[in-house]
C-alpha atoms as a PDB file:
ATOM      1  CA  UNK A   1       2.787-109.140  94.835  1.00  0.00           C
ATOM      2  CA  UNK A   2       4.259-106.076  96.464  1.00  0.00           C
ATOM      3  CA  UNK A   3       8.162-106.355  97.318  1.00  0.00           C
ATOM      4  CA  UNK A   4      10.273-103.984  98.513  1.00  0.00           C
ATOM      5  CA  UNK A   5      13.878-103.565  99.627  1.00  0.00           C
ATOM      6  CA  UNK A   6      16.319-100.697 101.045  1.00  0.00           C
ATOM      7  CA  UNK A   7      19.371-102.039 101.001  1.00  0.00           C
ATOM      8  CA  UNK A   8      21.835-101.129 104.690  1.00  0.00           C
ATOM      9  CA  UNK A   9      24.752 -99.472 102.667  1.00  0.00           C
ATOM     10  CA  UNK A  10      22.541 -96.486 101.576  1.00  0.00           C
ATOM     11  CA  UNK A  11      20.418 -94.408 103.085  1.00  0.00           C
ATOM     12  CA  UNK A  12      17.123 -94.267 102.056  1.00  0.00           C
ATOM     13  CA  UNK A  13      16.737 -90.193 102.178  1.00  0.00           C
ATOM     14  CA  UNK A  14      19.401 -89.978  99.719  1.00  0.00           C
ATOM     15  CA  UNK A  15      18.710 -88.782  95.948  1.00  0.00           C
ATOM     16  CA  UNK A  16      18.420 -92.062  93.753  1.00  0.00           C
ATOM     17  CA  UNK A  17      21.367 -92.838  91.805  1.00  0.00           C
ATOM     18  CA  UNK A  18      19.205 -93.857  88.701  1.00  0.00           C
ATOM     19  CA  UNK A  19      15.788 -94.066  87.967  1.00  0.00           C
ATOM     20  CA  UNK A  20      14.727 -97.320  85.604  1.00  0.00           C
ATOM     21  CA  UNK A  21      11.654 -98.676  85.245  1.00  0.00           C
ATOM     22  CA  UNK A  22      10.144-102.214  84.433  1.00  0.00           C
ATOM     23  CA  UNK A  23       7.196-101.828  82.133  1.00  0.00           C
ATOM     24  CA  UNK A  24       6.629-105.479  81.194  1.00  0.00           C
ATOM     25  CA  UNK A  25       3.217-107.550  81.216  1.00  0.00           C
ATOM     26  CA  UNK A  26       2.696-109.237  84.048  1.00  0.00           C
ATOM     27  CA  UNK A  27       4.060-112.891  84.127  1.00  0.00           C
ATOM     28  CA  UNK A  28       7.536-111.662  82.229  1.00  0.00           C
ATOM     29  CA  UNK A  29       9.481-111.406  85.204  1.00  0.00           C
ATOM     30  CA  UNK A  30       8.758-108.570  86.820  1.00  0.00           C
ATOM     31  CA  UNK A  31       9.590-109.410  89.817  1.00  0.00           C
ATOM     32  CA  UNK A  32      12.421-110.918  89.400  1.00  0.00           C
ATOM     33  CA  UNK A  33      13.629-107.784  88.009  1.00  0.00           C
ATOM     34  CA  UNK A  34      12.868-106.184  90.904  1.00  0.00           C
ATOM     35  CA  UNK A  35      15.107-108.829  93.086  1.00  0.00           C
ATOM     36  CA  UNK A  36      17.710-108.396  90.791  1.00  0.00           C
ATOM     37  CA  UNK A  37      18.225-104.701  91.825  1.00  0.00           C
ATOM     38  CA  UNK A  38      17.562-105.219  95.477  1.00  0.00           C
ATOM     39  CA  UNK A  39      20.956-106.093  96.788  1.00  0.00           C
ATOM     40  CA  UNK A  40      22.036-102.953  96.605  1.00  0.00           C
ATOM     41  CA  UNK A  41      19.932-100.568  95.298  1.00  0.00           C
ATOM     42  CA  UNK A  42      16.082 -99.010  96.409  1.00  0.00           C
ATOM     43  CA  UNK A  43      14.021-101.979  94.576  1.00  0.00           C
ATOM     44  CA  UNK A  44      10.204-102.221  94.372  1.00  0.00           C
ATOM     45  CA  UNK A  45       7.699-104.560  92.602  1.00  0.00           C
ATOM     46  CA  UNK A  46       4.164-102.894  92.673  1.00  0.00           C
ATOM     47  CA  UNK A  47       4.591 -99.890  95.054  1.00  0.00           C
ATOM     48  CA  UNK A  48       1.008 -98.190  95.716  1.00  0.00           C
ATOM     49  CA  UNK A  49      -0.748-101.027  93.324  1.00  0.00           C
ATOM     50  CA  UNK A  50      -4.075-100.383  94.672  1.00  0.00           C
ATOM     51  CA  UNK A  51      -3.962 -96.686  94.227  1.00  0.00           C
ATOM     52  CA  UNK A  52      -2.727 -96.643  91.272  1.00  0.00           C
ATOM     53  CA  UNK A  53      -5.453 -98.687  89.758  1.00  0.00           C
ATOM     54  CA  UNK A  54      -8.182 -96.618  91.744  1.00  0.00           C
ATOM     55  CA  UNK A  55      -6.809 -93.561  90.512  1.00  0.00           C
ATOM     56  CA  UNK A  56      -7.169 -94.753  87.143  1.00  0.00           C
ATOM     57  CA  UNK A  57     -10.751 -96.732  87.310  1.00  0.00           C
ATOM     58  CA  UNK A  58     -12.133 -93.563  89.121  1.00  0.00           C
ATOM     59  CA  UNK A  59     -14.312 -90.994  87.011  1.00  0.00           C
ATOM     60  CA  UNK A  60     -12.751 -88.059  88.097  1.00  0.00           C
ATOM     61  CA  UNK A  61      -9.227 -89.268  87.703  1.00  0.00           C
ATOM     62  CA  UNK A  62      -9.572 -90.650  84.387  1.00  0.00           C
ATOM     63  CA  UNK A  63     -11.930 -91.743  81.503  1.00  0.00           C
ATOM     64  CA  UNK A  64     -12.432 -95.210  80.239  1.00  0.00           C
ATOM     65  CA  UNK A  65      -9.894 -96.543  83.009  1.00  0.00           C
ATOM     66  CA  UNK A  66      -6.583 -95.837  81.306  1.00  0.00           C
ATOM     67  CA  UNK A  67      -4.312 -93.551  83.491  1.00  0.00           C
ATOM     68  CA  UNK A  68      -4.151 -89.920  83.174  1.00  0.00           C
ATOM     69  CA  UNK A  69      -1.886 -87.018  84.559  1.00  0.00           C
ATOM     70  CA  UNK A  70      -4.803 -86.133  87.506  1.00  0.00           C
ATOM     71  CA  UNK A  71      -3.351 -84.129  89.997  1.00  0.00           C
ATOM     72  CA  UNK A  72      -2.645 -86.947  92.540  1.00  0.00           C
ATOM     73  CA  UNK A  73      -1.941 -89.389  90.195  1.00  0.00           C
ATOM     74  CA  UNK A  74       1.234 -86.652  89.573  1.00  0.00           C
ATOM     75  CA  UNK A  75       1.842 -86.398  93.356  1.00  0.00           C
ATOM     76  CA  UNK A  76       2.418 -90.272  93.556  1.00  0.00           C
ATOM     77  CA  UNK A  77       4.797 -90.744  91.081  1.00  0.00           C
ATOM     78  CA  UNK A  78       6.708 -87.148  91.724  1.00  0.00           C
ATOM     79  CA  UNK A  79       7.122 -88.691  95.330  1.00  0.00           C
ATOM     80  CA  UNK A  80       8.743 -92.229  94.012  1.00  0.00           C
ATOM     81  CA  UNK A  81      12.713 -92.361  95.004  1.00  0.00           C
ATOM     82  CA  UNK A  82      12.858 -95.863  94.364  1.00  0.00           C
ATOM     83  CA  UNK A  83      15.759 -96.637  91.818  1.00  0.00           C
ATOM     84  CA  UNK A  84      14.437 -99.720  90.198  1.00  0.00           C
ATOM     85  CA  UNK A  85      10.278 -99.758  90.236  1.00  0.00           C
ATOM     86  CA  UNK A  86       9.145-102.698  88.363  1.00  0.00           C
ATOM     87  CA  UNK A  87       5.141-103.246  87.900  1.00  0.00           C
ATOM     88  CA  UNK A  88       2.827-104.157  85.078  1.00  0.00           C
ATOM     89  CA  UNK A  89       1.078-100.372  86.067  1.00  0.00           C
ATOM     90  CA  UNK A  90       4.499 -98.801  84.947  1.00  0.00           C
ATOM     91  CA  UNK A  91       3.492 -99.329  81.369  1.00  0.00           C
ATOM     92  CA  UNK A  92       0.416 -96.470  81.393  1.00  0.00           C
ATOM     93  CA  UNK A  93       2.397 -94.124  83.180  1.00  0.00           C
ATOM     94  CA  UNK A  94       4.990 -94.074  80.901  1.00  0.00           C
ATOM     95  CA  UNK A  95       4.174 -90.847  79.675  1.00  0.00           C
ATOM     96  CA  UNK A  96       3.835 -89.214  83.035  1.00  0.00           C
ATOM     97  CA  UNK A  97       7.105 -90.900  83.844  1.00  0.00           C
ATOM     98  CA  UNK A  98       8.898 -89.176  81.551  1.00  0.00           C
ATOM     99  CA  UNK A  99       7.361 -85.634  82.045  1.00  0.00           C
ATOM    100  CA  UNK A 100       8.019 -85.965  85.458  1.00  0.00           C
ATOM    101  CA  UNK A 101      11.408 -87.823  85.556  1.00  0.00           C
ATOM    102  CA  UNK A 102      13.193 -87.145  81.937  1.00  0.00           C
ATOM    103  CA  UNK A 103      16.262 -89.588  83.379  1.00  0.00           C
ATOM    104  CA  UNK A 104      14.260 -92.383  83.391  1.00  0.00           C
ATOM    105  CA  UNK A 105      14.845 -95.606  81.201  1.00  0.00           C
ATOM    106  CA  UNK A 106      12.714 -98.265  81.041  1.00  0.00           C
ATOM    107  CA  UNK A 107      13.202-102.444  80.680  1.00  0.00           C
ATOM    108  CA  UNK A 108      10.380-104.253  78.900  1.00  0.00           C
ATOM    109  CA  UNK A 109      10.950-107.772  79.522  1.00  0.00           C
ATOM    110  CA  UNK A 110       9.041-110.116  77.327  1.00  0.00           C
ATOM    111  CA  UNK A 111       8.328-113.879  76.779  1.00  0.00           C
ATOM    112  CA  UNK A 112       6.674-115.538  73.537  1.00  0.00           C
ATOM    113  CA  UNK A 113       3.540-115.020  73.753  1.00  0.00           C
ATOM    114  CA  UNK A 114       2.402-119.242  73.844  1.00  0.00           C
ATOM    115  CA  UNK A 115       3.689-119.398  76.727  1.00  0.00           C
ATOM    116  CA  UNK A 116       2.929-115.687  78.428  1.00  0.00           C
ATOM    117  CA  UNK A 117      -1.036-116.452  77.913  1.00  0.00           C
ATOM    118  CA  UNK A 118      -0.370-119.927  79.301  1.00  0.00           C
ATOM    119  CA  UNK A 119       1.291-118.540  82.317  1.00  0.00           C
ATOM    120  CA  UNK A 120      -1.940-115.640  82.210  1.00  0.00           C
ATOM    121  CA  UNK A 121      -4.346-117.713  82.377  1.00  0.00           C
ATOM    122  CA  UNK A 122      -2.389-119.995  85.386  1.00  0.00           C
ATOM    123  CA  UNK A 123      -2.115-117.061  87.295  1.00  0.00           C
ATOM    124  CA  UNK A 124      -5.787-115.661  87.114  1.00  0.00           C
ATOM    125  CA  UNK A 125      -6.625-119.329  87.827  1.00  0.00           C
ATOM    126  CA  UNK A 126      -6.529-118.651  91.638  1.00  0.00           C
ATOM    127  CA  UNK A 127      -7.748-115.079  91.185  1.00  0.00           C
ATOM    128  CA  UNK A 128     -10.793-115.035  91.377  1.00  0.00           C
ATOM    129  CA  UNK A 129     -12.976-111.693  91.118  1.00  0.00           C
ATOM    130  CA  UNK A 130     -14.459-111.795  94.653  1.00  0.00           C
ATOM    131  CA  UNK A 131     -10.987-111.711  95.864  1.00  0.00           C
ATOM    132  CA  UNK A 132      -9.149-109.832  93.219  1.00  0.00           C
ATOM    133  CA  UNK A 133     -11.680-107.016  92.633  1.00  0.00           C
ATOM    134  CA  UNK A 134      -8.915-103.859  91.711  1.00  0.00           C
ATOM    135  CA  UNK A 135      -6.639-106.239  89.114  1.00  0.00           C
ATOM    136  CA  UNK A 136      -9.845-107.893  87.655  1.00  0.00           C
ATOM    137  CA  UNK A 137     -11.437-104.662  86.577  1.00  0.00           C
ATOM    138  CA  UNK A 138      -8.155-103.504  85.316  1.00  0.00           C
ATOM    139  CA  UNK A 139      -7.751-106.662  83.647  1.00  0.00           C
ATOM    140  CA  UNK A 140     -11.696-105.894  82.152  1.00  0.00           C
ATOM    141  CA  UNK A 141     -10.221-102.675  80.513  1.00  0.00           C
ATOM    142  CA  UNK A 142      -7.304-104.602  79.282  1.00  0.00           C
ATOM    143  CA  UNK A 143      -8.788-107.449  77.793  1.00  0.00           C
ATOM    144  CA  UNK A 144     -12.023-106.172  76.595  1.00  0.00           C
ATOM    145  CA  UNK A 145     -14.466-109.006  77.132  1.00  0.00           C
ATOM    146  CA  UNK A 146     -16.788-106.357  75.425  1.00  0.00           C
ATOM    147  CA  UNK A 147     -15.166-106.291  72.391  1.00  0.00           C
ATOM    148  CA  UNK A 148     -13.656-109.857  72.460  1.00  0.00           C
ATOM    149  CA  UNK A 149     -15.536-112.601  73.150  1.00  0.00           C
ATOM    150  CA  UNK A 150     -15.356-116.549  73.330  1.00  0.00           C
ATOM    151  CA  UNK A 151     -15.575-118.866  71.113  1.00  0.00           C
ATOM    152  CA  UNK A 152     -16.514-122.280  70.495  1.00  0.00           C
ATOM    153  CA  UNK A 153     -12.603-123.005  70.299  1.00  0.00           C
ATOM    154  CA  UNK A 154     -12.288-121.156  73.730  1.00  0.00           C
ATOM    155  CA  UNK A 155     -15.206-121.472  75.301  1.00  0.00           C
ATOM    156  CA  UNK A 156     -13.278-123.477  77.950  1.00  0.00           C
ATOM    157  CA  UNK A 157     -12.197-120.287  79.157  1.00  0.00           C
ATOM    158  CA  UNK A 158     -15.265-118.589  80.217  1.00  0.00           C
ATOM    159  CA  UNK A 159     -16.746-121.491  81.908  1.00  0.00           C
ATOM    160  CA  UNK A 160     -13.286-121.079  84.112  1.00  0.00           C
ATOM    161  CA  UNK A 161     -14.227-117.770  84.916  1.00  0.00           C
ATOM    162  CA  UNK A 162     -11.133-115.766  82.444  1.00  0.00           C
ATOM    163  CA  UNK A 163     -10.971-114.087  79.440  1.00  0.00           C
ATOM    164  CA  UNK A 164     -11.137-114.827  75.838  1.00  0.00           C
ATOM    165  CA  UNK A 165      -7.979-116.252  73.836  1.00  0.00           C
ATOM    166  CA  UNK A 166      -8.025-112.800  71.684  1.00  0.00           C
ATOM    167  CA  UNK A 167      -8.416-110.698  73.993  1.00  0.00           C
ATOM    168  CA  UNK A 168      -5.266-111.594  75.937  1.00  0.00           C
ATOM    169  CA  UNK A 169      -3.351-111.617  72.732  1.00  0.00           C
ATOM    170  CA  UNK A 170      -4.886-108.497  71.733  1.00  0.00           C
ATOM    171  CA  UNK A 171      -3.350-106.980  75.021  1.00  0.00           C
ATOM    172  CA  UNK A 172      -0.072-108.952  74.330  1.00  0.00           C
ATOM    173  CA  UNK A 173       0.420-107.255  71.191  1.00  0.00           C
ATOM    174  CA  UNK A 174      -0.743-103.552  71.882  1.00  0.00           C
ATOM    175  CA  UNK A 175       0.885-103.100  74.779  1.00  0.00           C
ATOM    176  CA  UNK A 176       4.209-104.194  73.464  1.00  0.00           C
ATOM    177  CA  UNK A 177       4.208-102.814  70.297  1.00  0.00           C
ATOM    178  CA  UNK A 178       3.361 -99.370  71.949  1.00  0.00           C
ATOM    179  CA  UNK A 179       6.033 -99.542  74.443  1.00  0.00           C
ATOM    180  CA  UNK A 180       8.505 -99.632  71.392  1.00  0.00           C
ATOM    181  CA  UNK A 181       6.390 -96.860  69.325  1.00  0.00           C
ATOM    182  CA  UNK A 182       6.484 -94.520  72.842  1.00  0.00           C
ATOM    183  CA  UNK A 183      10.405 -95.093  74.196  1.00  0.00           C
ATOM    184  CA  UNK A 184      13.279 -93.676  72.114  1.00  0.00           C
ATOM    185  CA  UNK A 185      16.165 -96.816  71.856  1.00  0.00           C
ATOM    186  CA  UNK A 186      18.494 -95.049  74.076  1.00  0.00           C
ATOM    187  CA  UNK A 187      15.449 -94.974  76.429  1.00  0.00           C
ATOM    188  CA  UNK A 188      14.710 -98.665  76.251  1.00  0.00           C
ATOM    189  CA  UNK A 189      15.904-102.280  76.953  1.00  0.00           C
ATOM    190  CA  UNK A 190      14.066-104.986  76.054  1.00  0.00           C
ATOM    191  CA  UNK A 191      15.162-107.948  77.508  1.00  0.00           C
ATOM    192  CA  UNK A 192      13.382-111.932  77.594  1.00  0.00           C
ATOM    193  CA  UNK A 193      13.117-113.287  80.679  1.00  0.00           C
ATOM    194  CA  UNK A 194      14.183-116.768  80.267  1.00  0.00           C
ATOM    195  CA  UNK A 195      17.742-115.192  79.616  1.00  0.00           C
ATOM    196  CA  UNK A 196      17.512-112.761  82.838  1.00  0.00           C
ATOM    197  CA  UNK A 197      20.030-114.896  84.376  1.00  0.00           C
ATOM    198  CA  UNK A 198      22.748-115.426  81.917  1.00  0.00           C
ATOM    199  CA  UNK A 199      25.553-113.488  82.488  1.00  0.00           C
ATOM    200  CA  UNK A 200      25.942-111.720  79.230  1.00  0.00           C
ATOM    201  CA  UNK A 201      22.175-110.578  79.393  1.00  0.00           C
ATOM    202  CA  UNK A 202      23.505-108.975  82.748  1.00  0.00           C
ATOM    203  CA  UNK A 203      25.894-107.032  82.029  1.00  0.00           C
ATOM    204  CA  UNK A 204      23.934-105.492  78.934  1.00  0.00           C
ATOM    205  CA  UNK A 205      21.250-104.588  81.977  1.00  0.00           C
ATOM    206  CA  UNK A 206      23.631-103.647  84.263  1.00  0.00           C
ATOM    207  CA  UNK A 207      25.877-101.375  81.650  1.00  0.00           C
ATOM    208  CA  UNK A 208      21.780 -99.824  80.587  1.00  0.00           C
ATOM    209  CA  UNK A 209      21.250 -98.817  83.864  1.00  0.00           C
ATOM    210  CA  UNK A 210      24.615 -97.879  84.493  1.00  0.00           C
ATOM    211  CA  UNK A 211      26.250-100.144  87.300  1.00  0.00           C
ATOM    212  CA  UNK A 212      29.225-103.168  87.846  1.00  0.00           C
ATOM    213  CA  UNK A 213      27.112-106.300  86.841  1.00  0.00           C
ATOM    214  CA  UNK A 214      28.334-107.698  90.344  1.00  0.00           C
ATOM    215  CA  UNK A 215      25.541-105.184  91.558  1.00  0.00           C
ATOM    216  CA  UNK A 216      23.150-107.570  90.247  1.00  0.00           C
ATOM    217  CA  UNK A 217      21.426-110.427  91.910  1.00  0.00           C
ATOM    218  CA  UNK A 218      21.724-113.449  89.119  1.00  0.00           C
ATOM    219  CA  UNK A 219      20.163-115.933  91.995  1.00  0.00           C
ATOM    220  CA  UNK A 220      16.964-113.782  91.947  1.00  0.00           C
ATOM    221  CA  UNK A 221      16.493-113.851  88.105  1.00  0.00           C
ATOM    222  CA  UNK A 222      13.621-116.109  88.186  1.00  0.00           C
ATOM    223  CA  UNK A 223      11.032-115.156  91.381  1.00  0.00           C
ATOM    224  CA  UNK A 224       7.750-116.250  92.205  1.00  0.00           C
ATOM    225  CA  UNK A 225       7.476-119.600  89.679  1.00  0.00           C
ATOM    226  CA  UNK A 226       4.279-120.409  89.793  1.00  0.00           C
ATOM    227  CA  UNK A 227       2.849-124.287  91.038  1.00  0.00           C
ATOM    228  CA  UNK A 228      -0.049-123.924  90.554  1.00  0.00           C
ATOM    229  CA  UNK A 229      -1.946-126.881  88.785  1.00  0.00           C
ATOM    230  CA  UNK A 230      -3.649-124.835  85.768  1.00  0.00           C
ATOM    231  CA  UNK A 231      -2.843-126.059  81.966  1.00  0.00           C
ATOM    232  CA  UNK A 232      -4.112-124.013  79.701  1.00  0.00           C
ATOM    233  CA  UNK A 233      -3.500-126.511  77.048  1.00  0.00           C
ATOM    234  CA  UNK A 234      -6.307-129.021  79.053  1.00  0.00           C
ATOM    235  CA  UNK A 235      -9.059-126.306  77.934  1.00  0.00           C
ATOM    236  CA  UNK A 236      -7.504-124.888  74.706  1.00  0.00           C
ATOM    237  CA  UNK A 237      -6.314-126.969  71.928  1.00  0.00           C
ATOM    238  CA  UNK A 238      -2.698-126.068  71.743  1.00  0.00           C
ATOM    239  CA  UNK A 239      -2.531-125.699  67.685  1.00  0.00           C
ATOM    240  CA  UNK A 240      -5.419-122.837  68.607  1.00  0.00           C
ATOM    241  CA  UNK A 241      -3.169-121.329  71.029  1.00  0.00           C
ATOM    242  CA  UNK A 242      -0.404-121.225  68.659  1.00  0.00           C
ATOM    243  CA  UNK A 243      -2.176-120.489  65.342  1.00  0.00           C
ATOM    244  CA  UNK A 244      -4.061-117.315  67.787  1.00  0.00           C
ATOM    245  CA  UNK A 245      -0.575-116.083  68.822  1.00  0.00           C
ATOM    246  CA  UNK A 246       0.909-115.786  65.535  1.00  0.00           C
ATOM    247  CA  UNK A 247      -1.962-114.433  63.922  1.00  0.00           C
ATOM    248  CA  UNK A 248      -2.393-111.614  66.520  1.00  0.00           C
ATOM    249  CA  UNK A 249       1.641-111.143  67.645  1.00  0.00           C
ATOM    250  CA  UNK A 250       3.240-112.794  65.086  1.00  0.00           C
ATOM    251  CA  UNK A 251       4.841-109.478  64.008  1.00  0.00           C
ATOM    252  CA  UNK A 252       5.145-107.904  67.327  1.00  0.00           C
ATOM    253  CA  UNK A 253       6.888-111.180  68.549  1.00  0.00           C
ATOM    254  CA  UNK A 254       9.931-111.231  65.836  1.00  0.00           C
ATOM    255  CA  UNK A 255       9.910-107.365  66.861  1.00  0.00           C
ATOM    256  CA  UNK A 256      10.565-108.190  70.485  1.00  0.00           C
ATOM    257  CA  UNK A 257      12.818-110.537  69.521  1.00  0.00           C
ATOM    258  CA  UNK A 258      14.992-108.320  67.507  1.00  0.00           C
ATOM    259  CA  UNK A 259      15.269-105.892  70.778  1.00  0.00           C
ATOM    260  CA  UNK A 260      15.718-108.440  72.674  1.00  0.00           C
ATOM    261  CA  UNK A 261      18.897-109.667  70.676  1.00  0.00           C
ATOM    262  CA  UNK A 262      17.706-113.114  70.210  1.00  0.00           C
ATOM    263  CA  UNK A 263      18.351-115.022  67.526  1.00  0.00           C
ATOM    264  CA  UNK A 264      16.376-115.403  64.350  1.00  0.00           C
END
């Protein structure tokens, strides 16, 4: 879901006052991140999605679909003035990111994972591949249905038309745990969504990216809740969802959760 805002009181040709970038998964808030910041300040959710994801899928931009530095994959993301840009994509162009812009910090918000690959699976629900075509081959690369398969405990999955329990827990993990590995502390705030809105988790966000909390929208801390009528727990035992999840991001969880300044 693209979203985009330019707030009156500055003009868009001006030099961004900061540059911070959401890296999260998708369904941790990314969005809402994104509202947050668009009050007052040049705010995007998914800016140039679909060539992003070409750029990276195509043969002579990349290999094996992850993004590389190709010469207009650089021109994009040199040409970005937004001052918050908060996408899922974010995360593989970290590196580039950070060549390109060394002010940049970056927010990782996170959720546990029980509940992220619940609110996965929802959202892929009503995704279908015929109508989804970029994100589901980017998703392919992602969750590697060629290395991870279903099983008998899962097979619900693949006869609805998604991925394999491991495989999105596989991504979960990886992806998180290299965001961490990659970004220097002073270059990173990891923050869990379901606390986007209290005020105390505010002004740590706003004080990291260097504005009065007041800057901050706390009415758009949680965006785009999804109603759709998709329990993952009606295909996949929840004591296999939970006993997956701690296997694969047990570690990576109480990691995340350390960042995030949760309790223990």
């Amino acid at each position: 879901m693209v979203a985009n805002y330019l707030p009156a009181d500055y003009p868009p040709d001006a030099p961004p006052r900061f540059r911070l970038y959401g890296i999260g998964l998708g369904k941790t808030g990314t969005i809402s991140l994104c509202g947050m910041f668009g009050g007052h300040f040049r705010s995007t959710h998914e800016p140039d999605w679909r060539r992003l994801i070409r750029l990276a899928l195509h043969p002579d931009g990349s290999r094996a679909g992850d993004f590389f530095f190709s010469a207009p994959l650089q021109a994009l993301v040199a040409g970005w003035q937004w001052e918050m840009n908060s996408s899922t994509l974010n995360y593989h162009l970290v590196p580039l990111i950070r060549r390109l812009q060394p002010e940049a910090k970056f927010v990782l918000t996170v959720r546990e994972p029980v509940s992220w690959v619940a609110s996965m699976c929802r959202h892929e629900s009503t995704r279908p591949r015929s109508t989804h075509w970029d994100w589901w081959e980017l998703r392919r690369f992602r969750f590697r249905p060629d290395l991870y398969r279903h099983g008998r405990a899962d097979a619900a999955l693949e006869r609805a038309g998604l991925f394999s329990l491991e495989g999105y827990l596989r991504w979960y993990a990886r992806q998180n745990r290299k965001a961490m590995e990659m970004l220097p502390a002073d270059t990173l705030l990891v923050v869990a969504v379901d606390r986007l809105s209290h005020p105390d988790e505010i002004a740590r966000l706003a004080a990291f990216a260097g504005v009065a909390p007041d800057r901050l929208a706390r009415e758009r801390a949680h965006l785009h809740v999804s109603d759709t009528p998709f329990d993952l727990f009606d295909l996949v035992d929840r004591r296999t969802v939970e006993a997956a999840a701690e296997a694969i991001c047990g570690d990576v969880w109480q990691a995340l959760r350390r960042r995030a300044g949760l309790a223990p």
